[in-house]
C-alpha atoms as a PDB file:
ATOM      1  CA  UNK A   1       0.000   0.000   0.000  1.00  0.00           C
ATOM      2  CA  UNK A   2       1.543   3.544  -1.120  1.00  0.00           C
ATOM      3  CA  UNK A   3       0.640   6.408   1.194  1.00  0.00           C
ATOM      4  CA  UNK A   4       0.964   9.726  -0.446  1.00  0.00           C
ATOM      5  CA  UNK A   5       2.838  12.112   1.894  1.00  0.00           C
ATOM      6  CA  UNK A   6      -0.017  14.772   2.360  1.00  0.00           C
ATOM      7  CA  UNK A   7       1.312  18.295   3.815  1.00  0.00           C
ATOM      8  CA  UNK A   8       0.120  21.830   3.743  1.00  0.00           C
ATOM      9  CA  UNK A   9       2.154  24.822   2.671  1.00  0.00           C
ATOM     10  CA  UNK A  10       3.869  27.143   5.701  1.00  0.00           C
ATOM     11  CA  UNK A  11       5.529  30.564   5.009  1.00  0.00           C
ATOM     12  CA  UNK A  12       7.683  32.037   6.856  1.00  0.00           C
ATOM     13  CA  UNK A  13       6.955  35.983   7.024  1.00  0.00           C
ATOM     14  CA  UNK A  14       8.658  38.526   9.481  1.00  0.00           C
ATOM     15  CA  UNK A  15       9.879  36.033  12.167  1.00  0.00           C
ATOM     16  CA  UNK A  16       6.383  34.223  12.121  1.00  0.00           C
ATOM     17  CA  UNK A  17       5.228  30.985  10.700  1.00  0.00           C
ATOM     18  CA  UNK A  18       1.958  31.062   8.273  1.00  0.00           C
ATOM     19  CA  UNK A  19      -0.538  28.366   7.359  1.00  0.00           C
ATOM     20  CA  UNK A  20      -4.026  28.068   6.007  1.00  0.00           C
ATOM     21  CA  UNK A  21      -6.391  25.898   8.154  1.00  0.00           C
ATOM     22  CA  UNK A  22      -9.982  24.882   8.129  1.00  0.00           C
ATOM     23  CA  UNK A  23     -12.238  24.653  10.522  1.00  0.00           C
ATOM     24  CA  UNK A  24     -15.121  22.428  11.416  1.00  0.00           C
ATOM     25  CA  UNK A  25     -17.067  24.448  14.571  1.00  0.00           C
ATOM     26  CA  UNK A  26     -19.218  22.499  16.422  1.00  0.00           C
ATOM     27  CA  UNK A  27     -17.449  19.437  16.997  1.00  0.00           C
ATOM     28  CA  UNK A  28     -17.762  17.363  19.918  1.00  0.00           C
ATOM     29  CA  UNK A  29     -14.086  17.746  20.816  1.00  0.00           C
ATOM     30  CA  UNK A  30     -11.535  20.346  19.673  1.00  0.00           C
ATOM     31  CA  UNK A  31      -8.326  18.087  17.807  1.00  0.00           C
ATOM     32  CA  UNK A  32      -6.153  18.165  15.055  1.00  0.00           C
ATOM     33  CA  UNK A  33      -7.591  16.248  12.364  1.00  0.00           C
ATOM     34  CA  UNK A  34      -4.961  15.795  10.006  1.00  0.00           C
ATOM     35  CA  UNK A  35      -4.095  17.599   6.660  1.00  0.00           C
ATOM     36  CA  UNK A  36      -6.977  18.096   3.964  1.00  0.00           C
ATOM     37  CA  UNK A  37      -7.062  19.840   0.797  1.00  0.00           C
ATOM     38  CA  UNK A  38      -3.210  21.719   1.286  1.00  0.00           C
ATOM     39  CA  UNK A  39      -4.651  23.014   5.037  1.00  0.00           C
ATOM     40  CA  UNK A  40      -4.644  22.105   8.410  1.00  0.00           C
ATOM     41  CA  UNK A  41      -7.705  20.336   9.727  1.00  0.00           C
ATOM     42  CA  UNK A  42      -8.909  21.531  13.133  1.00  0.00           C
ATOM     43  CA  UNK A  43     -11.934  20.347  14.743  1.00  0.00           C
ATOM     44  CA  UNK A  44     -13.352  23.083  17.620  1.00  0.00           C
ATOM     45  CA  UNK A  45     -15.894  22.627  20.109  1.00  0.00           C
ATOM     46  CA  UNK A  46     -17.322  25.649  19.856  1.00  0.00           C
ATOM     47  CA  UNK A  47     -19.895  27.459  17.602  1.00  0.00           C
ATOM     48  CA  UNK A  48     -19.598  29.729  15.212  1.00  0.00           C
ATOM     49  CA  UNK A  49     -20.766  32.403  17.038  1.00  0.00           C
ATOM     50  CA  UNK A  50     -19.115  36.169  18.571  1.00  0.00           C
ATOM     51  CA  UNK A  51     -15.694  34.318  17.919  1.00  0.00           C
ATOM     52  CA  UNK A  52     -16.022  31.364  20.216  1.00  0.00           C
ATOM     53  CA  UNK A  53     -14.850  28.832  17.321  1.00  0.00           C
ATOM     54  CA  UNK A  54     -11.809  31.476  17.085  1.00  0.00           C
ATOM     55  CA  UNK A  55     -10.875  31.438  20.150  1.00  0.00           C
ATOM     56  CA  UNK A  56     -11.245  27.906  20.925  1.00  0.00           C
ATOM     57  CA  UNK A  57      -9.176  27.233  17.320  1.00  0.00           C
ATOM     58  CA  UNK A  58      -6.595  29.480  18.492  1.00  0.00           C
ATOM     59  CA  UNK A  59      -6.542  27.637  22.282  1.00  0.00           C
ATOM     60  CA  UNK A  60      -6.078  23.964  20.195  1.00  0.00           C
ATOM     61  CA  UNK A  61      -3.298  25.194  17.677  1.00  0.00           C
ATOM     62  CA  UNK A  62      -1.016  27.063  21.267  1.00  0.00           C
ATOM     63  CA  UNK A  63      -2.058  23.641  23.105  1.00  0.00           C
ATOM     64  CA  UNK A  64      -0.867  21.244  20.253  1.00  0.00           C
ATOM     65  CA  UNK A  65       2.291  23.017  20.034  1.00  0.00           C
ATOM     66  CA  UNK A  66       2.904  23.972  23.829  1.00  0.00           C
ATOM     67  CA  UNK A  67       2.819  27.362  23.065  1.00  0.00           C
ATOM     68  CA  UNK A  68       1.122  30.456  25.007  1.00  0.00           C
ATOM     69  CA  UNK A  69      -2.350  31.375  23.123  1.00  0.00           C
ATOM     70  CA  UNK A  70      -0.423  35.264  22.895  1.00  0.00           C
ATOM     71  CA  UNK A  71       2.091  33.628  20.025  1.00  0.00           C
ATOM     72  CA  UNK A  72      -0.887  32.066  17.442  1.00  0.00           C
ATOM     73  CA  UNK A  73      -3.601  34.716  15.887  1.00  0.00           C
ATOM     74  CA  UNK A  74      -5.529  34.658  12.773  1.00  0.00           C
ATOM     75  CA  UNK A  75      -4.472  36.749  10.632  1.00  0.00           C
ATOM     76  CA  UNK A  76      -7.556  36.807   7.858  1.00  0.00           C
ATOM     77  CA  UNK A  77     -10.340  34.611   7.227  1.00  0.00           C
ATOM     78  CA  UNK A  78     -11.710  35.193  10.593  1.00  0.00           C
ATOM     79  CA  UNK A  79     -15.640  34.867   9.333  1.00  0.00           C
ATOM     80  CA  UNK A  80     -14.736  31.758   7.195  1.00  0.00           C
ATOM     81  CA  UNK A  81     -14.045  28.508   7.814  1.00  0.00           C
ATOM     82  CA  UNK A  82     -10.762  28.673   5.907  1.00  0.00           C
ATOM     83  CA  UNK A  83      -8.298  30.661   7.623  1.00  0.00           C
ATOM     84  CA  UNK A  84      -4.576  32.289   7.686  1.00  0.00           C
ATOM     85  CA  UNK A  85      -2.872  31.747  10.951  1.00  0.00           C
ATOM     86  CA  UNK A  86       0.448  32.714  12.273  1.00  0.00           C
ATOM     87  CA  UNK A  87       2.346  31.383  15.085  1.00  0.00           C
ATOM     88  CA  UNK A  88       5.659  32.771  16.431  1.00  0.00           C
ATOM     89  CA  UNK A  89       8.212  30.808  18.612  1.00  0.00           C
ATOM     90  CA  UNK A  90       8.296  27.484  17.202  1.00  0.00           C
ATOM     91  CA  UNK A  91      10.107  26.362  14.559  1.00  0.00           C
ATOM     92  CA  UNK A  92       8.653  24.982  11.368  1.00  0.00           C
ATOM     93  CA  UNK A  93      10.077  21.269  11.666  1.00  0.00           C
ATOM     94  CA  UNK A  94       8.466  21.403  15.335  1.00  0.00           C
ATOM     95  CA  UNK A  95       5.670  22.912  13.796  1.00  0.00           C
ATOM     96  CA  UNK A  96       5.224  19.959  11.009  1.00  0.00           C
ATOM     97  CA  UNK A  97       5.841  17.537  13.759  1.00  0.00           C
ATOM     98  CA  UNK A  98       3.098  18.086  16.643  1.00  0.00           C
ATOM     99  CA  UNK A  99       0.482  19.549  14.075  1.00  0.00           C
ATOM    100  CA  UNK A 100       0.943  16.294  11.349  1.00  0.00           C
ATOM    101  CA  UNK A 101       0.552  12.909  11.443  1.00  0.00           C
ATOM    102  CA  UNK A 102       0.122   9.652   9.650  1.00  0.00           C
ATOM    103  CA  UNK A 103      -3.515   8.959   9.600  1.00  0.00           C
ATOM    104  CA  UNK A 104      -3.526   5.024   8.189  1.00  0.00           C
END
């Protein structure tokens, strides 16, 4: 069985680290799904309502990466499922390795 090695695209901008991830609100536990159509998959258990499924994306992301919530923001998208985010103080192997993961 061949398993195609599925990433997503990170840039590095001004000292920070930038990726596009999608959301699914509503979720019955906030996790890292996995990669999916060249973004970041994050499940949040929180509605899409006054920024709760923000927030609670922005909590997972600084959790998964042991990071303070301060060093991850969204930087546009932040009324659409599909979002920019930047994350400061981690490097971009680290980043790859707590954020992706072989889902077989």
């Amino acid at each position: 069985m061949v398993v195609a090695s599925v990433t997503f695209e990170i840039r590095y901008k001004n000292g920070h680290l930038r990726f596009p991830v999608r959301v699914k609100p509503r979720a019955s536990k906030s996790a890292i799904l996995g990669v999916k159509l060249d973004a970041l998959e994050v499940a949040v258990a929180a509605p899409p309502v006054d920024g709760a499924a923000n927030d609670e994306l922005v909590r997972t992301i600084a959790a998964a990466l042991g990071i303070a919530k301060r060093q991850v923001a969204i930087v546009s998208g932040e009324s659409s499922r599909t979002k920019l985010v930047d994350v400061t103080g981690v490097s971009e192997e680290i980043l790859r390795a707590k954020l992706t993961f072989d889902r077989r």
